[in-house]
Protein backbone atom coordinates (compact mmCIF):
# COMPACT_ATOMS: atom_id res chain seq x y z
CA UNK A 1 116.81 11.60 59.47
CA UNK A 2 112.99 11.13 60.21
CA UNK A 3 111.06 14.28 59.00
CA UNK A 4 108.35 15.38 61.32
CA UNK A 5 105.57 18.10 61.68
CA UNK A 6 104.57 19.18 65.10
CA UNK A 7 100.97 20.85 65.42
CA UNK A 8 99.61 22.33 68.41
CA UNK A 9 95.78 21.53 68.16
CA UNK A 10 93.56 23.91 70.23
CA UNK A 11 89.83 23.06 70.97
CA UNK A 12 87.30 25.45 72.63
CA UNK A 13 83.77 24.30 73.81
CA UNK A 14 80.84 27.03 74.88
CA UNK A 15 78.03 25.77 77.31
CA UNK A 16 74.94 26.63 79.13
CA UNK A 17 75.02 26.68 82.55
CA UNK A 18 72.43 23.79 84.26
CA UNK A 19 74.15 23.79 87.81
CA UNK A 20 74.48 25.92 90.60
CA UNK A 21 76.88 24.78 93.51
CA UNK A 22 76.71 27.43 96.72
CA UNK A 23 79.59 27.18 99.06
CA UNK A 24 79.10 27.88 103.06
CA UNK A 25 81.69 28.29 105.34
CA UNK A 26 79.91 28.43 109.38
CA UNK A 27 82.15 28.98 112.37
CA UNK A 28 80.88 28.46 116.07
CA UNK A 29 82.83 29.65 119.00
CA UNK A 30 82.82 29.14 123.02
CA UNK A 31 85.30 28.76 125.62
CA UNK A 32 83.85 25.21 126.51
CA UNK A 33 84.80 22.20 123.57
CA UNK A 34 81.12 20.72 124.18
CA UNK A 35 79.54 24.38 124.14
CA UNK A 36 80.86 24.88 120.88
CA UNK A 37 80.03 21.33 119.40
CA UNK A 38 76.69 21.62 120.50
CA UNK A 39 76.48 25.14 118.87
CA UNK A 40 77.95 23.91 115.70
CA UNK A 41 75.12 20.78 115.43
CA UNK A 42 72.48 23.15 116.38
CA UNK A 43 73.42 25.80 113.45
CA UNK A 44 73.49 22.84 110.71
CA UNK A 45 70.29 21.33 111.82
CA UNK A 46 69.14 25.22 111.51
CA UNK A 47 70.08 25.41 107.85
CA UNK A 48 68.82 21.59 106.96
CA UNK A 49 65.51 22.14 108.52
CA UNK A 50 65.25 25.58 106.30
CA UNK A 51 66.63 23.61 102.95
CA UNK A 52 64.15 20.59 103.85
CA UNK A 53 61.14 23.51 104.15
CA UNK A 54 61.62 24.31 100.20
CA UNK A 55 62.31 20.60 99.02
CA UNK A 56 65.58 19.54 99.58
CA UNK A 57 66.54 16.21 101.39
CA UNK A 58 68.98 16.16 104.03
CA UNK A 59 71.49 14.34 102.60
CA UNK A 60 72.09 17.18 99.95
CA UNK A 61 73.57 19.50 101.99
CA UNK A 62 77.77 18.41 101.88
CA UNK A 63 80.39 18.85 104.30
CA UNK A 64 83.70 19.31 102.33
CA UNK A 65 85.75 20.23 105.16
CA UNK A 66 85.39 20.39 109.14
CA UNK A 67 87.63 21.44 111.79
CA UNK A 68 88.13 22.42 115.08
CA UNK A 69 91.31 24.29 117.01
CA UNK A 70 91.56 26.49 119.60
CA UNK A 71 92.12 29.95 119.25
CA UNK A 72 94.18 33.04 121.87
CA UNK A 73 94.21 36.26 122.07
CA UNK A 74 97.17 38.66 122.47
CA UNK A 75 96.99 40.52 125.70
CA UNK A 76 99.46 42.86 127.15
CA UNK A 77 100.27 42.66 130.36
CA UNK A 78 100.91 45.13 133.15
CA UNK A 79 104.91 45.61 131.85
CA UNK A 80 103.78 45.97 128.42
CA UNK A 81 104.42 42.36 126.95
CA UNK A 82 102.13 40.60 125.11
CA UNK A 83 101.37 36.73 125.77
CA UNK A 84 98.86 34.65 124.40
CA UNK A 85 95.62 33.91 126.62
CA UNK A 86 93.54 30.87 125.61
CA UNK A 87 90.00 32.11 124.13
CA UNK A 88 88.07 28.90 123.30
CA UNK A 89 87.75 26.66 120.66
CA UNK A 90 86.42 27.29 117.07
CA UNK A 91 84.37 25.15 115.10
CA UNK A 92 84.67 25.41 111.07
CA UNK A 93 82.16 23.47 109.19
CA UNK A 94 82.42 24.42 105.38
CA UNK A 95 79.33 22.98 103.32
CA UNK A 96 78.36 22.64 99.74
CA UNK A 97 75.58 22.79 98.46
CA UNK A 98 74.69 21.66 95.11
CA UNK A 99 71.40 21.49 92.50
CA UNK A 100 69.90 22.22 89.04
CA UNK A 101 70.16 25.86 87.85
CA UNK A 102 66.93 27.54 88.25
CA UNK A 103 66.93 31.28 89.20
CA UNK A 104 63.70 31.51 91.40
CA UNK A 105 64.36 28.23 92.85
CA UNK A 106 68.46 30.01 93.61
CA UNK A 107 66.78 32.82 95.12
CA UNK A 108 64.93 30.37 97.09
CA UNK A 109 67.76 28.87 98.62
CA UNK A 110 69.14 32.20 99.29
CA UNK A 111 66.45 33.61 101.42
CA UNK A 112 66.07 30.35 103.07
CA UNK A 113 69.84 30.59 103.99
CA UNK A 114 69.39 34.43 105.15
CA UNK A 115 67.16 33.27 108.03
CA UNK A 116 70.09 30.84 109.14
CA UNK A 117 71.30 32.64 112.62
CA UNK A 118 74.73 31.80 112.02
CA UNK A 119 74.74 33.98 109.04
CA UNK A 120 77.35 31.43 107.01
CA UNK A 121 79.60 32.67 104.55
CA UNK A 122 78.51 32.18 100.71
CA UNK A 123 80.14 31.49 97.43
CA UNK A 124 78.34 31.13 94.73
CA UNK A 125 79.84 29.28 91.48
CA UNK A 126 77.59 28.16 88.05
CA UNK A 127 78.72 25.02 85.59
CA UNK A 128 77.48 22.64 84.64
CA UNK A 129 76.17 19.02 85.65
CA UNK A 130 77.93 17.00 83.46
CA UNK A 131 81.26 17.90 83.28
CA UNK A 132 83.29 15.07 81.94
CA UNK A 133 80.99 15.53 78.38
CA UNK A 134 82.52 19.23 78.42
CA UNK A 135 86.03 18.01 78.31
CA UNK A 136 85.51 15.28 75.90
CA UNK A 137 83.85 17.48 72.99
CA UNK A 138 86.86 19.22 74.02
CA UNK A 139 89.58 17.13 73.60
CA UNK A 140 88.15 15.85 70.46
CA UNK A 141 87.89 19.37 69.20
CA UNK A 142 91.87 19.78 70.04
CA UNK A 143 92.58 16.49 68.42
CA UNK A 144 90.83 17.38 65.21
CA UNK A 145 91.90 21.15 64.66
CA UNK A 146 95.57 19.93 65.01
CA UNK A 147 94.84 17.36 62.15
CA UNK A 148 93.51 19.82 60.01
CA UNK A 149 96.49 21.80 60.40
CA UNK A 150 98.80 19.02 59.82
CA UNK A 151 97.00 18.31 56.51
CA UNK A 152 96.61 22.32 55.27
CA UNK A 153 100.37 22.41 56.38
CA UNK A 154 101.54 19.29 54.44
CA UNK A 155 99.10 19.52 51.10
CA UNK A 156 100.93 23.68 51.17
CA UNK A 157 104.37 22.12 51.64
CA UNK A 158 103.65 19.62 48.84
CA UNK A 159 104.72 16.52 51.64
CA UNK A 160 101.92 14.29 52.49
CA UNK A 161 100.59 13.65 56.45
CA UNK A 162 102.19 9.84 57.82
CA UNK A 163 101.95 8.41 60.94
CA UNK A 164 101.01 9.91 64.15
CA UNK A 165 104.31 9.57 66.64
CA UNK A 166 103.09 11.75 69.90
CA UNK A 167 100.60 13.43 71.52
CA UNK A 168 102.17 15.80 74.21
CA UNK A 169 99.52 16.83 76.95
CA UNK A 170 99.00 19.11 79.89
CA UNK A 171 96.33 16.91 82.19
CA UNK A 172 95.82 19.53 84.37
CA UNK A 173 92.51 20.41 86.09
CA UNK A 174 90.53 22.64 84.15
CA UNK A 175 87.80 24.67 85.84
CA UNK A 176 84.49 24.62 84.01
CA UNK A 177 82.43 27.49 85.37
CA UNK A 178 80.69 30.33 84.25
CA UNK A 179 82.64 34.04 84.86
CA UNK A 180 78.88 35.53 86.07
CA UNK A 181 79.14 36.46 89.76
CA UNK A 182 76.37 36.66 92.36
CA UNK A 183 77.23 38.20 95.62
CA UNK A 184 74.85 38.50 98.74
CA UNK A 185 75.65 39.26 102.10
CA UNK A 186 73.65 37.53 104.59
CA UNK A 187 74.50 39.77 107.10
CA UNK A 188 72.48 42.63 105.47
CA UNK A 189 68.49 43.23 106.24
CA UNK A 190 68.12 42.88 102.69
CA UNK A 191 68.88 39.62 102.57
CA UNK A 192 65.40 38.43 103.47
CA UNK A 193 63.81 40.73 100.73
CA UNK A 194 65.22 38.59 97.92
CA UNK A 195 62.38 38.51 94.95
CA UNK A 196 62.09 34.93 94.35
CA UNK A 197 60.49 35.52 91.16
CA UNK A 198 63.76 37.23 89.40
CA UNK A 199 65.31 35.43 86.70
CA UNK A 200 68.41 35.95 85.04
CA UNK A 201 70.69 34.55 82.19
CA UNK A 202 74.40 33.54 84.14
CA UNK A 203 77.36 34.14 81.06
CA UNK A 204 77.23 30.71 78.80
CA UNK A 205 81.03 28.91 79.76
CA UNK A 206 83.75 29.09 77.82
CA UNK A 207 86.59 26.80 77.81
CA UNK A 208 89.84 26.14 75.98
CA UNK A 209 92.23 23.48 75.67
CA UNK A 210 95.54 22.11 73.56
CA UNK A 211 97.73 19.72 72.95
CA UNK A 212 101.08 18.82 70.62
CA UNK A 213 100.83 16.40 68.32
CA UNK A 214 104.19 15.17 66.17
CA UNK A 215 103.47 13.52 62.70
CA UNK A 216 105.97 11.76 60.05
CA UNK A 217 105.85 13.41 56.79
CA UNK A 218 106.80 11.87 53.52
């Protein structure tokens, strides 16, 4: 019977955030399709022409997701039944925006996007820029803690470390993103009064990841 050892190798890899990516979600409503088109265009030409004013291109502003459906409303009538009556139709544009992590330039961008009329919804989220470097330290870091305990394991058990057989691993998505949280509502009059010359630290990023590994021993 083939003797084996079976290590679960953990790597963790800490990071400076260097990215910013702001989410905006804008919805535009009218009874009349074209009415609502029209105000959907004119609100994102609205918020490019206020991201061109402080240096960004047009292009940079991303549309992850756009859709359009029409909405009801639930009346009750005269007998005290309720039926749907056809409101309009409802635009959803949902945008990203994306760019190197600079607090007074994020506050920037923030007041710029307070003066948007549509008042869009924001998420905020910090990482980093190059994220495929963040999970190959890491997975390098996993592969050579579970070595190390192979060997301390063996040289303690007086057996010696043979031939790697399998490497069992999860390759699920991780998220690489910093747990700091910046929240601003648009819709507020304070919006306008951010200080653009406020600078803060977001939390460094902390990640984690395993895998099995299954030696011979001899």
């Amino acid at each position: 019977m083939q003797r084996t050892i079976i290590v679960k190798g953990e790597g963790k890899v800490v990071a400076k955030v260097d990215y910013v990516i702001i989410k905006m979600n804008m919805e535009s409503e009218d009874k009349e399709y074209q009415k609502a088109m029209d105000l959907a265009t004119e609100r994102i030409d609205s918020l490019n022409s206020l991201l061109i004013s402080i240096g960004f291109e047009k292009d940079d502003l991303k549309t992850t997701n756009f859709n359009v459906r029409t909405i009801y409303d639930s009346v009750k009538d005269k007998n005290g039944n309720y039926k749907q009556v056809f409101r309009g139709y409802l635009v959803i544009h949902d945008l990203k925006l994306g760019f190197d992590f600079d607090s007074k330039r994020l506050a920037k961008v923030l007041t710029a996007i307070s003066k948007c009329a549509s008042k869009p919804h924001l998420s905020i989220t910090f990482t980093v820029k190059d994220e495929t470097a963040i999970k190959e330290e890491m997975l390098r870091l996993t592969a050579s803690n579970a070595r190390r305990k192979a060997e301390i394991l063996c040289e303690g058990s007086g057996v010696k470390l043979g031939e790697l057989i399998t490497i069992n691993y999860n390759w699920n998505e991780i998220d690489i993103y910093s747990h700091t949280s910046y929240d601003l509502d648009t819709g507020t009059r304070f919006a306008s009064s951010i200080k653009s010359d406020m600078e803060f630290a977001p939390e460094d990023i902390e990640v984690k990841d395993s895998a099995t590994f299954i030696w011979k021993i001899m």
